[in-house]
PDB file of N, CA and C in Angstrom:
ATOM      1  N   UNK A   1      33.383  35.614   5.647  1.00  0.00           N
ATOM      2  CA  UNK A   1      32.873  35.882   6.993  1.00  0.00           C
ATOM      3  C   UNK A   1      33.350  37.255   7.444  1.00  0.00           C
ATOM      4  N   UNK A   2      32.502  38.015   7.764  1.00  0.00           N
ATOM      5  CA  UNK A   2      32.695  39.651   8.262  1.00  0.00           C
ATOM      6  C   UNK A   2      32.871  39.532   9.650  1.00  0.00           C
ATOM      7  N   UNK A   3      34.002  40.547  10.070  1.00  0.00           N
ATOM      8  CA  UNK A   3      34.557  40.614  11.032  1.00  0.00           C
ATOM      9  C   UNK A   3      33.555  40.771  12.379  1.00  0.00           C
ATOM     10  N   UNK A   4      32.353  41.340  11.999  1.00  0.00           N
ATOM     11  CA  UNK A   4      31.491  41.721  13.212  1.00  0.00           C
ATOM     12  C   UNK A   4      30.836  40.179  13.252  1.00  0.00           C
ATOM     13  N   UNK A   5      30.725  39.127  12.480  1.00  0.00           N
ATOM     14  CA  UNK A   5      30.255  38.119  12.715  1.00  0.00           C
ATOM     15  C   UNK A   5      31.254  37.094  13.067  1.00  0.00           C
ATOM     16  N   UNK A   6      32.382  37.496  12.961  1.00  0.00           N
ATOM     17  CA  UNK A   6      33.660  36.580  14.240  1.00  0.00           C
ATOM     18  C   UNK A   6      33.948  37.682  15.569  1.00  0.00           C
ATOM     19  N   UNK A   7      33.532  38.278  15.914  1.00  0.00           N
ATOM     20  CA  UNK A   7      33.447  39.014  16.601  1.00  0.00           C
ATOM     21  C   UNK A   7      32.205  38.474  17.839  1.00  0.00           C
ATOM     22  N   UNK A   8      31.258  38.129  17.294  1.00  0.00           N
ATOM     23  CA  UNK A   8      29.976  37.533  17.805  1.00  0.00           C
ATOM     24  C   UNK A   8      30.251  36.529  18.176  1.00  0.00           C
ATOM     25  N   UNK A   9      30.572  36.039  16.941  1.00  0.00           N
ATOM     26  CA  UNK A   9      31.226  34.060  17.766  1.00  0.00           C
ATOM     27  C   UNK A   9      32.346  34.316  18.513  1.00  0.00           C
ATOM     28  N   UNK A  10      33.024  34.974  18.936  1.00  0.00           N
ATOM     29  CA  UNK A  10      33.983  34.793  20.132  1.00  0.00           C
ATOM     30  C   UNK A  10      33.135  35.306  21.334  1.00  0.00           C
ATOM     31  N   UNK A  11      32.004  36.306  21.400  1.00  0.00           N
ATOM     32  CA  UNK A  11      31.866  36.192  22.617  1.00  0.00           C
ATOM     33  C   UNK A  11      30.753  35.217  22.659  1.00  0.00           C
ATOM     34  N   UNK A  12      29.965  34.662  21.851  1.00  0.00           N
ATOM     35  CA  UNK A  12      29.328  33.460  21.957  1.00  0.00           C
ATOM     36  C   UNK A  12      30.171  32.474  23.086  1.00  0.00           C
ATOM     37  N   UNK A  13      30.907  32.598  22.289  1.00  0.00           N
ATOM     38  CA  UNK A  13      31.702  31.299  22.771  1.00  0.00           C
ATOM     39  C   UNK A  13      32.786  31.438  24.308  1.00  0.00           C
ATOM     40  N   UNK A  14      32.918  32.572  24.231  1.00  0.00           N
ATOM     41  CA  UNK A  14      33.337  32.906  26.015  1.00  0.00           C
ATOM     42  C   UNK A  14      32.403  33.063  26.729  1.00  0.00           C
ATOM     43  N   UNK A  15      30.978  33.441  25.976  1.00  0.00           N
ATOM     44  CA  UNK A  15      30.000  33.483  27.345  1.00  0.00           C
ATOM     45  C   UNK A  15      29.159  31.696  27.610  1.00  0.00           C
ATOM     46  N   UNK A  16      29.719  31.160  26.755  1.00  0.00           N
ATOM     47  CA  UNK A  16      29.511  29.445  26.856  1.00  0.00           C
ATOM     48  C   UNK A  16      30.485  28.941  27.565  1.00  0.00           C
ATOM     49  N   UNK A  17      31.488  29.235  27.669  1.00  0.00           N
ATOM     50  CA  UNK A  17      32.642  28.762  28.383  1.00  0.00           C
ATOM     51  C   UNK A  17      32.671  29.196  29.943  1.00  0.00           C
ATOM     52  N   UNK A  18      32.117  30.666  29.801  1.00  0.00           N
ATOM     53  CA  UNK A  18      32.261  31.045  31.172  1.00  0.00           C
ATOM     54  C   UNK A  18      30.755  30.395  31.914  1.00  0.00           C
ATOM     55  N   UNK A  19      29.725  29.701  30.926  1.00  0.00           N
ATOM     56  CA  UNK A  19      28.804  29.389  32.277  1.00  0.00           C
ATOM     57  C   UNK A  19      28.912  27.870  32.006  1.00  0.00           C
ATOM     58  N   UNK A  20      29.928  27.223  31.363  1.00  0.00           N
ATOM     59  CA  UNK A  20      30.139  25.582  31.018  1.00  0.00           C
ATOM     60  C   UNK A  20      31.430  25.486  30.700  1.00  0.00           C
ATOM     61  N   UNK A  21      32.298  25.254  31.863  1.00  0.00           N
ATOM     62  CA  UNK A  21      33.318  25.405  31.481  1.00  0.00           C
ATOM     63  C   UNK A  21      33.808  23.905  31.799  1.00  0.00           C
ATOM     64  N   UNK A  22      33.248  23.507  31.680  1.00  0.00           N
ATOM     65  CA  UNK A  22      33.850  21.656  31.598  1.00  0.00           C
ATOM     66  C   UNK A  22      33.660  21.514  30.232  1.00  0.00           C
ATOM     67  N   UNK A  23      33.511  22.615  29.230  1.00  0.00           N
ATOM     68  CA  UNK A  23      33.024  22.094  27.758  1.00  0.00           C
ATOM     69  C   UNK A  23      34.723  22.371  27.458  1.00  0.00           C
ATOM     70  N   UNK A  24      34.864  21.048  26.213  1.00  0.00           N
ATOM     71  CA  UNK A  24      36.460  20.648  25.882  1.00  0.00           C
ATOM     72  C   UNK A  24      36.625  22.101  24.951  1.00  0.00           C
ATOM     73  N   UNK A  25      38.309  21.976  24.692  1.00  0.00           N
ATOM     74  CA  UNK A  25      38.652  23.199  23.241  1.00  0.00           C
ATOM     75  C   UNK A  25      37.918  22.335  22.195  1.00  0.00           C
ATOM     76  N   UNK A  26      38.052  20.668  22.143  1.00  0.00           N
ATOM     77  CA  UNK A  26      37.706  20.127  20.715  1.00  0.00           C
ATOM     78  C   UNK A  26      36.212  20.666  20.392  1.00  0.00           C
ATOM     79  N   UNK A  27      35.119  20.848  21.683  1.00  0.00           N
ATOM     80  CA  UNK A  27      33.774  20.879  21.340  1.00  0.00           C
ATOM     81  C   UNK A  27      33.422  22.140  21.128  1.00  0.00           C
ATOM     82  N   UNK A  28      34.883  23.474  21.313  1.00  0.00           N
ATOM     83  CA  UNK A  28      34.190  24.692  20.947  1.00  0.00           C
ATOM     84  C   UNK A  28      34.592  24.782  19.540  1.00  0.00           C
ATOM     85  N   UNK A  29      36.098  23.844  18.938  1.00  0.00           N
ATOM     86  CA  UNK A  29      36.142  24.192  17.617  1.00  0.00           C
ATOM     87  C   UNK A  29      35.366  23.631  16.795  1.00  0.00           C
ATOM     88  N   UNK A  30      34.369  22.527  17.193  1.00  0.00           N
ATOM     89  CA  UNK A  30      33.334  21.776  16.384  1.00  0.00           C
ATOM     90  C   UNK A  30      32.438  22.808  16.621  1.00  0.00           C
ATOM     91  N   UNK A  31      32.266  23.462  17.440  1.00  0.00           N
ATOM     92  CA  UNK A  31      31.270  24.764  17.187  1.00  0.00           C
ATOM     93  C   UNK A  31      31.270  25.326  16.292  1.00  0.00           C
ATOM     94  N   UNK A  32      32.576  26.482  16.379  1.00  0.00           N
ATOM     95  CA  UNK A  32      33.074  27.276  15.480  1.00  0.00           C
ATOM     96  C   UNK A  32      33.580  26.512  14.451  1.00  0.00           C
ATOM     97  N   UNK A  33      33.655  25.502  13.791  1.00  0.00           N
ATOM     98  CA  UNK A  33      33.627  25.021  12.584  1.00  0.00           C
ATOM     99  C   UNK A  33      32.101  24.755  11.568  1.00  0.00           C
ATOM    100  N   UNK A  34      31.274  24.717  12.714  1.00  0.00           N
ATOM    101  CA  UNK A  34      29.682  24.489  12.503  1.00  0.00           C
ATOM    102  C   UNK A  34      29.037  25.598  11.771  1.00  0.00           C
ATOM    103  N   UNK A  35      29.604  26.753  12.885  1.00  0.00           N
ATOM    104  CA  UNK A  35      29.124  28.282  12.720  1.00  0.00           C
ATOM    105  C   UNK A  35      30.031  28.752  11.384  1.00  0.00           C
ATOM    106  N   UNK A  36      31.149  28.642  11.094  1.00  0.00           N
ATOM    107  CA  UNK A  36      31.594  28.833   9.976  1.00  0.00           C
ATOM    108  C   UNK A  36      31.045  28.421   8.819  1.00  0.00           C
ATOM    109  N   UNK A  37      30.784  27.241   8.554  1.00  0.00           N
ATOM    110  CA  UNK A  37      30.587  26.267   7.475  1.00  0.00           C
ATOM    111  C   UNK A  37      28.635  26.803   7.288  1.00  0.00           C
ATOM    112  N   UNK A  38      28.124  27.208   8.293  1.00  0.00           N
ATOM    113  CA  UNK A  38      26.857  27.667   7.854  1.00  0.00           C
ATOM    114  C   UNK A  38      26.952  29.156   7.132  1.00  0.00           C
ATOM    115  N   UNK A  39      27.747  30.237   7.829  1.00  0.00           N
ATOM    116  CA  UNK A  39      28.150  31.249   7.341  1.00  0.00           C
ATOM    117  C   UNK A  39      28.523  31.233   5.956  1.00  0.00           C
ATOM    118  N   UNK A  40      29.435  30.295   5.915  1.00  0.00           N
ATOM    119  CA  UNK A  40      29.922  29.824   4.164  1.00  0.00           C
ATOM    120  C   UNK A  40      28.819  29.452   3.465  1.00  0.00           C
ATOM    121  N   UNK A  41      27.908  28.889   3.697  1.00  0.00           N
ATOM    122  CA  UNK A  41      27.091  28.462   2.857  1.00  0.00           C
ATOM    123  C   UNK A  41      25.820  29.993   1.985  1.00  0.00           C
ATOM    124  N   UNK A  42      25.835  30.573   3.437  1.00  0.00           N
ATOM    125  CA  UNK A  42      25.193  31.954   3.274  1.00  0.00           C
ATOM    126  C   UNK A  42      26.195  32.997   2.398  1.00  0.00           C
ATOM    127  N   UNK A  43      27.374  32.631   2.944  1.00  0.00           N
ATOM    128  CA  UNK A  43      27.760  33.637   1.457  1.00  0.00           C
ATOM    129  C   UNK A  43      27.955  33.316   0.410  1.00  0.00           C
ATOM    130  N   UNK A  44      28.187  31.803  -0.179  1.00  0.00           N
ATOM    131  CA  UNK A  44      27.915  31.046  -1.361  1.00  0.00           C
ATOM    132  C   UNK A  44      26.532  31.714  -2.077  1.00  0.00           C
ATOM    133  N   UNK A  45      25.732  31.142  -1.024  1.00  0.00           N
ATOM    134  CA  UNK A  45      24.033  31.730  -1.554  1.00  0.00           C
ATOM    135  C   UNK A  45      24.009  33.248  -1.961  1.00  0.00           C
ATOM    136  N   UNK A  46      24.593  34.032  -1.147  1.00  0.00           N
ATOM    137  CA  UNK A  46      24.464  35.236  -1.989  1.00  0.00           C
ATOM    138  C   UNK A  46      25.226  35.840  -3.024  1.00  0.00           C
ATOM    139  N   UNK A  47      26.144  35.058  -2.863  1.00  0.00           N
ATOM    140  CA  UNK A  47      27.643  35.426  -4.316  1.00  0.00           C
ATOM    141  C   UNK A  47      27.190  34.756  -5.623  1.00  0.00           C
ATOM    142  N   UNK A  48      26.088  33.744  -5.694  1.00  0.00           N
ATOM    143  CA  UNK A  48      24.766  33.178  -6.613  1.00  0.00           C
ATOM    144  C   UNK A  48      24.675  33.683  -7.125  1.00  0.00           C
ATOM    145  N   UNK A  49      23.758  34.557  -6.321  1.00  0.00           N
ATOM    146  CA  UNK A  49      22.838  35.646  -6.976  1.00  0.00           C
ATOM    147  C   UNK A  49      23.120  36.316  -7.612  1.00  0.00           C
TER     148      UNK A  49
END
């Protein structure tokens, strides 16, 4: 995962927080575990190739 694409998911995820902020820490790290694990899969797919 490249730094400009954790870079993205943090402000993803502060600009989710700042307009839903009754959302738990558990439901932003099931986010960012979501968003990771798809990322991983995309660089699997291209390290394939």
């Amino acid at each position: 995962m490249e730094t400009k694409d954790l870079t993205k998911l943090m402000l993803e995820i502060k600009q989710n927080a700042d307009k839903n902020p009754s959302v738990t820490t558990s439901e932003m790290m099931a986010l960012i575990q979501k968003r990771m694990s798809n990322t991983l899969k995309i660089d699997q797919k291209e390290i394939i190739k």
